[in-house]
N, C-alpha and C. Protein backbone atom coordinates (compact mmCIF):
# COMPACT_ATOMS: atom_id res chain seq x y z
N UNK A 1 0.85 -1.17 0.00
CA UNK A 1 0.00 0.00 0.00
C UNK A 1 0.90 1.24 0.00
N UNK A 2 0.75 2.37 -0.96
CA UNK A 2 1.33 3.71 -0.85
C UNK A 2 1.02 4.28 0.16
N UNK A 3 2.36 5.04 0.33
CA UNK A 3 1.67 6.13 1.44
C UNK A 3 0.76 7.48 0.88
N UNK A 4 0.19 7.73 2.03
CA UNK A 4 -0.81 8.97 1.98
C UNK A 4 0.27 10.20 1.18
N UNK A 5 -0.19 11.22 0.76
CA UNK A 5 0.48 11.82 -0.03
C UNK A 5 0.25 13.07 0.25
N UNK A 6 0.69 14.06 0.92
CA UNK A 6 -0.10 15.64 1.67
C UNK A 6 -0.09 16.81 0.48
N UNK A 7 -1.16 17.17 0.17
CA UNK A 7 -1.74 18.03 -0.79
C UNK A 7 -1.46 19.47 0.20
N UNK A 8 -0.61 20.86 -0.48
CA UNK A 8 -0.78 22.00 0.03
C UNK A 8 -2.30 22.40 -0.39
N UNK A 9 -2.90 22.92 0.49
CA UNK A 9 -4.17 23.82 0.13
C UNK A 9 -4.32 25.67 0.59
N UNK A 10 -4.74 26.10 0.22
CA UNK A 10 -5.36 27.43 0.52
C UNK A 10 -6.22 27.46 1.64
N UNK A 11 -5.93 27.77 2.92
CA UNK A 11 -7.51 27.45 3.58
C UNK A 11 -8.42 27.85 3.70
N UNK A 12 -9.32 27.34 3.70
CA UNK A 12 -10.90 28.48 4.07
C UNK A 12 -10.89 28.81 5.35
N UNK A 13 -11.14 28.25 6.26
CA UNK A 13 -11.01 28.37 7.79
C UNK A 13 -10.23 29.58 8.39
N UNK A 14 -9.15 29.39 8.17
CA UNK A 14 -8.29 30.04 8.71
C UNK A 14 -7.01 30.92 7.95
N UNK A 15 -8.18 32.19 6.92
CA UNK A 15 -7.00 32.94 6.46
C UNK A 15 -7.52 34.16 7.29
N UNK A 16 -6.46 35.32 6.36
CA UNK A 16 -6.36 36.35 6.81
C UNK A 16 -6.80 37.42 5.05
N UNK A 17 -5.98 37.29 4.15
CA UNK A 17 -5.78 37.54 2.71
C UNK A 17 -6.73 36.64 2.06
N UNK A 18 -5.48 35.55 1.33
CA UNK A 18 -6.03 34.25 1.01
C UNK A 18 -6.18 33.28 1.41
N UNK A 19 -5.50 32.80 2.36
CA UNK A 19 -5.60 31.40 2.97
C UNK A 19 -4.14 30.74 2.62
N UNK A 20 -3.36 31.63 2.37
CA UNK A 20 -2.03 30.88 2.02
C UNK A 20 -1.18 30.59 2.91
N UNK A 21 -1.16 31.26 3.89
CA UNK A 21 -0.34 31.19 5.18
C UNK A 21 -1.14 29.88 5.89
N UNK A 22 -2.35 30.14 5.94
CA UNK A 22 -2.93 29.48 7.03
C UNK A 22 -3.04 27.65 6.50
N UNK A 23 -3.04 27.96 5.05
CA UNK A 23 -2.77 26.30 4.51
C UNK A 23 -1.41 25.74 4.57
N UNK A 24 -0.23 26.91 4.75
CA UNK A 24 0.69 26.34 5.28
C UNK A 24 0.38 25.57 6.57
N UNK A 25 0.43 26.27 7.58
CA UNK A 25 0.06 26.30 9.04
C UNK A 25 -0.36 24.76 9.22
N UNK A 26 -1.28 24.48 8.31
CA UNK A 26 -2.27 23.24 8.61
C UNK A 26 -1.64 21.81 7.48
N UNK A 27 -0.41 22.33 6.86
CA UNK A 27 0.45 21.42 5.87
C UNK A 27 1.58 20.95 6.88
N UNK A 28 1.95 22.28 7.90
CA UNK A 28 3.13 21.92 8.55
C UNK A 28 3.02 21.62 9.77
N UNK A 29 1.15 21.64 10.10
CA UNK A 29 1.20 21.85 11.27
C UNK A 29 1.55 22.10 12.83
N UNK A 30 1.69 23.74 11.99
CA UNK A 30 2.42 24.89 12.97
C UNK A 30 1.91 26.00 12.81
N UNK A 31 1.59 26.96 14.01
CA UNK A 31 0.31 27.65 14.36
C UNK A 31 0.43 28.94 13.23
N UNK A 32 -0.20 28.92 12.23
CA UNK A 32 -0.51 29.70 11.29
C UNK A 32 0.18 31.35 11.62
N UNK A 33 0.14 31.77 13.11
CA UNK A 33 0.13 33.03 13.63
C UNK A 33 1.87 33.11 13.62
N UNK A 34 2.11 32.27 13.95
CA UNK A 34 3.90 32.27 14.18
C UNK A 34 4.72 32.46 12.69
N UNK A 35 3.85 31.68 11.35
CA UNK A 35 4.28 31.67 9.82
C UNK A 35 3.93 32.95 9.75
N UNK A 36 2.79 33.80 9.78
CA UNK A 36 2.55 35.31 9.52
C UNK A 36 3.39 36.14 9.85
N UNK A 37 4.15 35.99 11.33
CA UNK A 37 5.10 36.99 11.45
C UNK A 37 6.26 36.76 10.59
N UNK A 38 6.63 35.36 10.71
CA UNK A 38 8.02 35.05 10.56
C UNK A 38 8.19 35.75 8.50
N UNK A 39 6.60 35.64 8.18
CA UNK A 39 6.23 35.97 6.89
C UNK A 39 6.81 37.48 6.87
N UNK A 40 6.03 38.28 7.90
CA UNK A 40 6.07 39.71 7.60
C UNK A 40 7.80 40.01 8.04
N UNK A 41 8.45 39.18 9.16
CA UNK A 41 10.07 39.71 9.66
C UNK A 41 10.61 39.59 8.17
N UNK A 42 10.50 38.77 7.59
CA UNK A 42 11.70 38.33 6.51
C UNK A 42 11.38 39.45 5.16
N UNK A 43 9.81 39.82 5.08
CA UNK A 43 9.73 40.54 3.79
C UNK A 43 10.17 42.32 4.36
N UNK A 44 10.29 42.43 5.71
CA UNK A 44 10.95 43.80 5.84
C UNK A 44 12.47 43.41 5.29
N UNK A 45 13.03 42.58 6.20
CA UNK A 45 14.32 42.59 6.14
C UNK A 45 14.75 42.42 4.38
N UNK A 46 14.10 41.75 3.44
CA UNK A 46 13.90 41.96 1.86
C UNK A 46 13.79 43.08 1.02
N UNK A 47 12.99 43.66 1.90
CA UNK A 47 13.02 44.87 0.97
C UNK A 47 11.05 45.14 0.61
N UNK A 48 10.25 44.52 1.11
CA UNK A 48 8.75 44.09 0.87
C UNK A 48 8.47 43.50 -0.25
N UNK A 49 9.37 43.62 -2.16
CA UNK A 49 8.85 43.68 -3.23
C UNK A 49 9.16 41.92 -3.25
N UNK A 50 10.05 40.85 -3.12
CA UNK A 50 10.05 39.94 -2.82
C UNK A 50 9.37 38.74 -2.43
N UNK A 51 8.48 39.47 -1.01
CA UNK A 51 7.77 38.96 -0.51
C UNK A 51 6.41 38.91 -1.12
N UNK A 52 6.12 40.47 -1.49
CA UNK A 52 5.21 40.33 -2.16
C UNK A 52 4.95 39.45 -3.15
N UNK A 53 5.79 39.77 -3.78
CA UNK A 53 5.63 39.07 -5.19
C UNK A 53 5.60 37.30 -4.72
N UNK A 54 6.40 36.67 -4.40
CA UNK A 54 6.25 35.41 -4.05
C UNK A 54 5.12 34.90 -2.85
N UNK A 55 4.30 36.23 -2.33
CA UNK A 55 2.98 35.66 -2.36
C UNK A 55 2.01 35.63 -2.75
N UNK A 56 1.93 36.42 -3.90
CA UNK A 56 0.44 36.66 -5.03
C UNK A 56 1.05 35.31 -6.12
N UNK A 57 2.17 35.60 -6.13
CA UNK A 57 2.48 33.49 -7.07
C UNK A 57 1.84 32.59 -6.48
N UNK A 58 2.26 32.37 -4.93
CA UNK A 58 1.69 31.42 -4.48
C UNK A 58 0.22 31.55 -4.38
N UNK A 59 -0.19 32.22 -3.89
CA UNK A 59 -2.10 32.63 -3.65
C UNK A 59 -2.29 32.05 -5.38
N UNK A 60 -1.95 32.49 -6.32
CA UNK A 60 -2.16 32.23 -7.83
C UNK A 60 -1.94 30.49 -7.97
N UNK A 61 -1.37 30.09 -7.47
CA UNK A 61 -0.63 28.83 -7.65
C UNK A 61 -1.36 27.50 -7.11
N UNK A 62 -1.71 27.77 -5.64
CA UNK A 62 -1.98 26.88 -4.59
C UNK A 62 -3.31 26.94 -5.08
N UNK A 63 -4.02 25.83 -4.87
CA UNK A 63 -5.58 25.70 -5.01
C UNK A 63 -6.14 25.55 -3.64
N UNK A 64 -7.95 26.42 -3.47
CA UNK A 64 -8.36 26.82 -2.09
C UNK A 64 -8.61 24.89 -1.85
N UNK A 65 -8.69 24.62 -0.43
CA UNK A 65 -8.65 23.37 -0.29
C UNK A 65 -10.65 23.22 -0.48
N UNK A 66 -11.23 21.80 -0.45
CA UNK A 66 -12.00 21.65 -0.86
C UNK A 66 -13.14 21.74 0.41
């Protein structure tokens, strides 16, 4: 028998934007609130245009879960 196979999703439940953080959160299960900051520390220290951009890809990318 294969193993189970973990699908990233978008979440409904628990976004803020899109649900991209928070489908991390629930992929890595690790508290969605701790990925948001660690989200927002790294896109100051970037420069913001970075961050941005590699999260309207992902929001574009990831499908909302079902």
């Amino acid at each position: 028998m294969a193993p189970k196979v973990k699908k990233l999703y978008k979440s409904n439940g628990n976004r803020v934007l899109t649900g991209v953080i928070g489908g991390l959160g629930d992929y890595w299960n690790v508290d969605p609130t701790i990925l948001r900051l660690s989200w927002i520390i790294i896109s100051v220290f970037t420069g913001f245009v970075p961050g941005l951009i590699a999260y309207i890809l992902v929001s574009l990318v990831v499908p909302t879960a079902k």
